[in-house]
Protein backbone atom coordinates (compact mmCIF):
# COMPACT_ATOMS: atom_id res chain seq x y z
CA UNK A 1 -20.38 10.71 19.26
CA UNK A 2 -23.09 9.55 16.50
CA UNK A 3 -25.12 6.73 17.33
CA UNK A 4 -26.33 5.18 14.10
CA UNK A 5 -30.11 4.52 13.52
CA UNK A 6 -31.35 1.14 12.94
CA UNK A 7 -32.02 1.55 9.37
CA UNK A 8 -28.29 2.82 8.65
CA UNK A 9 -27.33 -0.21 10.36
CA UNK A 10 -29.51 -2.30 7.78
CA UNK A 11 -28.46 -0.31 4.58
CA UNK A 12 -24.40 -1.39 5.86
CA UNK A 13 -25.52 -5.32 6.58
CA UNK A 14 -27.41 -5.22 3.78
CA UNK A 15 -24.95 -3.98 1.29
CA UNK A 16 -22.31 -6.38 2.63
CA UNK A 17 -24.86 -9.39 2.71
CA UNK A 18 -25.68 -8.50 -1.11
CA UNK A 19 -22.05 -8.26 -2.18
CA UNK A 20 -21.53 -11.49 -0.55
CA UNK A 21 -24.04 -13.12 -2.18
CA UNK A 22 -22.48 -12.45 -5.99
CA UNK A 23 -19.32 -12.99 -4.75
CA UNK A 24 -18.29 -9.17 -5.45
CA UNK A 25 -14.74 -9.30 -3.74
CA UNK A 26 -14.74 -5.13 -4.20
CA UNK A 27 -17.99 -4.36 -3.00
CA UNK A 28 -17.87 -7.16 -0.31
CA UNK A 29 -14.44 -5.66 1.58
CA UNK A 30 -15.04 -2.10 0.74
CA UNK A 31 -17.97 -2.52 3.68
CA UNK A 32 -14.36 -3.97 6.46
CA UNK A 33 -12.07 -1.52 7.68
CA UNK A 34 -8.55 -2.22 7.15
CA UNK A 35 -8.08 -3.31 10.39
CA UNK A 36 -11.44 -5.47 11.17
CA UNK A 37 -11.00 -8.96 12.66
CA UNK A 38 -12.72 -12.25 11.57
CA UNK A 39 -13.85 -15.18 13.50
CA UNK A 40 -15.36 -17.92 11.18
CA UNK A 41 -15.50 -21.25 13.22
CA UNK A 42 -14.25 -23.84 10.16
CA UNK A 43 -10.87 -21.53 10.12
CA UNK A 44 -8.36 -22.60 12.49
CA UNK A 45 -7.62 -19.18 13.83
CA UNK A 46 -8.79 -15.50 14.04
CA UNK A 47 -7.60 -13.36 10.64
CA UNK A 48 -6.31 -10.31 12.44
CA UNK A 49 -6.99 -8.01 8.86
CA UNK A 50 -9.12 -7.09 5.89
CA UNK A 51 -5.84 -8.10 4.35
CA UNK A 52 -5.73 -11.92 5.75
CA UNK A 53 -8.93 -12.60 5.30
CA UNK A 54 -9.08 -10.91 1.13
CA UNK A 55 -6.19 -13.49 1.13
CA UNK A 56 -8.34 -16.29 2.15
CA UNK A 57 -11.26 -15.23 -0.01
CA UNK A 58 -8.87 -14.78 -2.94
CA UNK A 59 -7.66 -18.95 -2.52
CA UNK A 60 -11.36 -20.12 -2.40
CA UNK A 61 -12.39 -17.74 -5.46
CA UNK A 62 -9.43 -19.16 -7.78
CA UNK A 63 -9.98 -22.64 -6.61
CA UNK A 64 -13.81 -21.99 -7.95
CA UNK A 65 -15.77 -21.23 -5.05
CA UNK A 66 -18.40 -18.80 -5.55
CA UNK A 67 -21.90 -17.83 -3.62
CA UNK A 68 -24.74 -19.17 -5.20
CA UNK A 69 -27.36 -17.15 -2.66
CA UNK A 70 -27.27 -15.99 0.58
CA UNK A 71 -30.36 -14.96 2.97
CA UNK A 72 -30.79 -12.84 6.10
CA UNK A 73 -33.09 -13.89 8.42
CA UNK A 74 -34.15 -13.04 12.35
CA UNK A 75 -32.29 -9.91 12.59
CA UNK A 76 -31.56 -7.86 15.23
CA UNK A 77 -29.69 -4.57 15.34
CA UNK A 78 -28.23 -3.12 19.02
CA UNK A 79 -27.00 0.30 18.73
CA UNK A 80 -25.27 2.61 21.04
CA UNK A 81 -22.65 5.63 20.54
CA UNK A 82 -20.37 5.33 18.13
CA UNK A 83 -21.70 1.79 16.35
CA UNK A 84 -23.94 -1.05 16.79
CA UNK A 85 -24.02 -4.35 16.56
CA UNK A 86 -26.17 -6.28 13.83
CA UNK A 87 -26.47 -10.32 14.08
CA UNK A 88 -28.91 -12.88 12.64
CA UNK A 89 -29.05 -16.18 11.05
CA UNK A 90 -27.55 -16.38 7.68
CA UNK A 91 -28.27 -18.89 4.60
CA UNK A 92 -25.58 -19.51 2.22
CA UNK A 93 -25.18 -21.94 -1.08
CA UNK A 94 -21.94 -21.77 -2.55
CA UNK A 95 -20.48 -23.86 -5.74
CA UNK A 96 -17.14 -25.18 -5.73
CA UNK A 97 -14.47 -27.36 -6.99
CA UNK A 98 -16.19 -30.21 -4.79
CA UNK A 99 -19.38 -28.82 -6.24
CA UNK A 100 -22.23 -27.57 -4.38
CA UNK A 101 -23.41 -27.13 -0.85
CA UNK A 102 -25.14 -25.08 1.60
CA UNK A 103 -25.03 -24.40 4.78
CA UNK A 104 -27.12 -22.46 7.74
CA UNK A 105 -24.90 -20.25 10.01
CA UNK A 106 -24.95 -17.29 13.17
CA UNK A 107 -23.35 -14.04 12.14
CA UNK A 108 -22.53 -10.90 14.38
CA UNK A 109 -21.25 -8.12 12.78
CA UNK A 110 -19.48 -4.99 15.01
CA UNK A 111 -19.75 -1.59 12.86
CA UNK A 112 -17.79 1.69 13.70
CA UNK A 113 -19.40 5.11 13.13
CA UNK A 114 -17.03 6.80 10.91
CA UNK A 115 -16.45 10.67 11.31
CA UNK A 116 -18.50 11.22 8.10
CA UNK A 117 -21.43 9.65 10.11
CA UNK A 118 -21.11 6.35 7.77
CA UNK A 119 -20.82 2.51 8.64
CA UNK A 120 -17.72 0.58 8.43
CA UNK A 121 -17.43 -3.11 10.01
CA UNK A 122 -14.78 -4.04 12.40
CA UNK A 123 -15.66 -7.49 13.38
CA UNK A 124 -17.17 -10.22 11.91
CA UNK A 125 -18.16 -13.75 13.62
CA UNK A 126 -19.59 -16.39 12.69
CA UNK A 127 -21.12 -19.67 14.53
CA UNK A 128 -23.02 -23.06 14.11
CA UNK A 129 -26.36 -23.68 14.57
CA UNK A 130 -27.81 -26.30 16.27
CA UNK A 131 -29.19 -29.05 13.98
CA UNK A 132 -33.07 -28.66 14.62
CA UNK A 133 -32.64 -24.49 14.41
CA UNK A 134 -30.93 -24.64 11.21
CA UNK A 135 -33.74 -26.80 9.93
CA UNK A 136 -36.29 -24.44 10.52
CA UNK A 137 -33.70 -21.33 9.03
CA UNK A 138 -32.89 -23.12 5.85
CA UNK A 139 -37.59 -23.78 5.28
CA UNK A 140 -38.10 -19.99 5.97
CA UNK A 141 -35.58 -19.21 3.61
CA UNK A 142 -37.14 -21.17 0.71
CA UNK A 143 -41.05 -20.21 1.76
C-alpha cells in the first residue's frame, strides 16, 4: 500500500485550492472521486456524492456566485498508507447576486492513494472559526 509523500499531498490540495479559486467547475471536481462526501457547516446536510454537491455548485454558479480569491494558510499534512489527510485554514471572497463577501473557514480534506500512485479526495469538511482566530487568518492573508 503507497503512502503518499507530503509534497504529493500539497501538489493535490493545491491543485484543488487553485481551481477553486477561479471557479473552474472541471478542474475543481476532477480532484473528488465519484463517491467523496462533503460536510460544509452552512448546508443543512451531508452531500453523499461528487454528483450532489456539482449540483449545488452548479445553482450558486448560475445564480452568479463566483470565487474572487481564495488562500491557504497553517497547513498541515498527516499521512499514512494508502492516503493522508491535509487541513488548514482557508480564505475565501466570493461575488454574488447579493454582491460580495468573504469569509475565513477550517478545511480537512481525506485523499485516497489511487492504484496509479495518484491523489484523489474522498472527503471534504469544512468548519467555523472562532471570531478572534479568523481575525488574525484573514491579516496574514493580506500581509
Amino acid at each position: 500500500m503507497n503512502t503518499p509523500t507530503e509534497v504529493q499531498v500539497l501538489e493535490a490540495a493545491d491543485a484543488i485550492v487553485a481551481a477553486f479559486a477561479a471557479t473552474d467547475t472541471e478542474a475543481y471536481f476532477s480532484g473528488f472521486s465519484e463517491d467523496a462526501t462533503f460536510i460544509f457547516h452552512p448546508e443543512e446536510s451531508r452531500l453523499n456524492s461528487r454528483n450532489e454537491y456539482e449540483t449545488l455548485w452548479a445553482s450558486w454558479v448560475e445564480s452568479g456566485w463566483k470565487v474572487t480569491s481564495c488562500s491557504s494558510t497553517d497547513r498541515l499534512v498527516q499521512v499514512f498508507p494508502g492516503g493522508a489527510v491535509f487541513s488548514h485554514t482557508v480564505a475565501t471572497s466570493i461575488d454574488s447576486s447579493d454582491g460580495p463577501d468573504s469569509y475565513v473557514e477550517r478545511e480537512s480534506i481525506i485523499f485516497r492513494s489511487t492504484t496509479d500512485g495518484a491523489l484523489i479526495a474522498i472527503h471534504e469538511h469544512l468548519s467555523t472559526v472562532p471570531e478572534a482566530a479568523a481575525s488574525l487568518t484573514t491579516e496574514e492573508a493580506s500581509a
